[in-house]
Protein backbone atom coordinates (compact mmCIF):
# COMPACT_ATOMS: atom_id res chain seq x y z
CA UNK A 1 117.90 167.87 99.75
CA UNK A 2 116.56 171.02 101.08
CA UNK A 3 114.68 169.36 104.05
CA UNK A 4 118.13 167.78 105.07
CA UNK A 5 119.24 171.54 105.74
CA UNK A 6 116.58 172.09 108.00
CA UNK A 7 116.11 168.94 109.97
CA UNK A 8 119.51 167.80 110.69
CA UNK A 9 120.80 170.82 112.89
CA UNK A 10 116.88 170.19 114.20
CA UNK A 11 117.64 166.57 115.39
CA UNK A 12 121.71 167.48 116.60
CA UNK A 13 120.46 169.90 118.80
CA UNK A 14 117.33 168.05 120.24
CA UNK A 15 119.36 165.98 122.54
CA UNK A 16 118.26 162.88 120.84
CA UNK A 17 121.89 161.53 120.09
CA UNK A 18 123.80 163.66 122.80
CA UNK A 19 122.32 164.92 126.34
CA UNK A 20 121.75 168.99 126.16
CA UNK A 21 123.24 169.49 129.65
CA UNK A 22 126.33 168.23 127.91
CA UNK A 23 126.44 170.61 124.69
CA UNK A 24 128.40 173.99 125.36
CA UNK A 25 125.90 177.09 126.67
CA UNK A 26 125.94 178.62 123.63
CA UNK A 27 125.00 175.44 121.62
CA UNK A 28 122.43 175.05 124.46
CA UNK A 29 120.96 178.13 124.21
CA UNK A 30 119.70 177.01 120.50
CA UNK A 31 118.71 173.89 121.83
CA UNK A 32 115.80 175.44 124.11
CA UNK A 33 114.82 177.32 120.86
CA UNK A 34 114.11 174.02 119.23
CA UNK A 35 110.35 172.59 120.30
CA UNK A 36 112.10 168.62 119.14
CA UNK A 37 113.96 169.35 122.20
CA UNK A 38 110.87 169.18 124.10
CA UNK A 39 109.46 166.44 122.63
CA UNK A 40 112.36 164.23 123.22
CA UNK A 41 112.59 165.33 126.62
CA UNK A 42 108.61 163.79 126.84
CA UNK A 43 109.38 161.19 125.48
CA UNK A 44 112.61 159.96 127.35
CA UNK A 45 110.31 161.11 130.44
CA UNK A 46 107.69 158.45 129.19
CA UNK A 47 110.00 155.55 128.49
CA UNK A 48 112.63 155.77 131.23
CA UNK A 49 110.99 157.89 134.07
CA UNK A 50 113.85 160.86 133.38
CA UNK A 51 113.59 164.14 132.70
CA UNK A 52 115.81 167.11 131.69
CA UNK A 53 112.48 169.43 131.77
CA UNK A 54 109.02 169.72 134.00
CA UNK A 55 107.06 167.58 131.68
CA UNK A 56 104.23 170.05 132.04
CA UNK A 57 106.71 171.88 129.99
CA UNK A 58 107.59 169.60 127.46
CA UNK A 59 104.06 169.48 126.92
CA UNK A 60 102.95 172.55 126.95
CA UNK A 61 105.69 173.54 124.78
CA UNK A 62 104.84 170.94 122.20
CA UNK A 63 101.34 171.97 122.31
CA UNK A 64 102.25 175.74 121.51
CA UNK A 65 104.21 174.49 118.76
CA UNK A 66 101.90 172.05 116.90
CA UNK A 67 98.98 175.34 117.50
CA UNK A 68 101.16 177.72 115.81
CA UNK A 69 102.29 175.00 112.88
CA UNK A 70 99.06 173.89 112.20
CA UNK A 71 97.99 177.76 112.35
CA UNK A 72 101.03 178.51 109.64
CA UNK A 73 100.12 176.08 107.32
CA UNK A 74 96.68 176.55 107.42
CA UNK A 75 97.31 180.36 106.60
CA UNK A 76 99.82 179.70 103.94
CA UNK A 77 97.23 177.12 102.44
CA UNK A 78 94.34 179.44 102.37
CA UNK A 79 96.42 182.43 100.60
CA UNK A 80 97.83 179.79 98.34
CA UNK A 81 96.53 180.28 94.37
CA UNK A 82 94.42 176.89 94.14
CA UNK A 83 91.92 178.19 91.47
């Protein structure tokens, strides 16, 4: 239930189901905050050949992200109480 709260405005405004040239700017400008973005934007690039980004971008960007992820949860991990 929780994780639905999260991840559903994550996939709406990844431009998985709708284009993000199409959303309003101000919808938009969350949409560039949100690293699925990129990765559907690789990924479209890798199937079909189009773009909405420099895939050096998308990638670059997804690399950033999974870095500082992995980086989070290895941190919250370590500080966790597992004694």
């Amino acid at each position: 239930m929780k994780q639905g709260f999260i991840l559903y405005p994550f996939l709406f405004l990844s431009g998985a189901l709708y284009p993000v040239d199409r959303f309003p700017s101000y919808v938009a400008q969350f949409s560039y905050l949100n690293p699925l973005t990129y990765g559907i934007d690789g990924l479209r690039y890798s199937l079909l050949g189009i773009s909405s980004f420099n895939p050096a971008l998308d990638l670059g960007v997804m690399t950033i992200s999974c870095v500082a992820i992995l980086g989070l949860g290895t941190y919250l991990f370590e500080i966790g109480e597992w004694e």
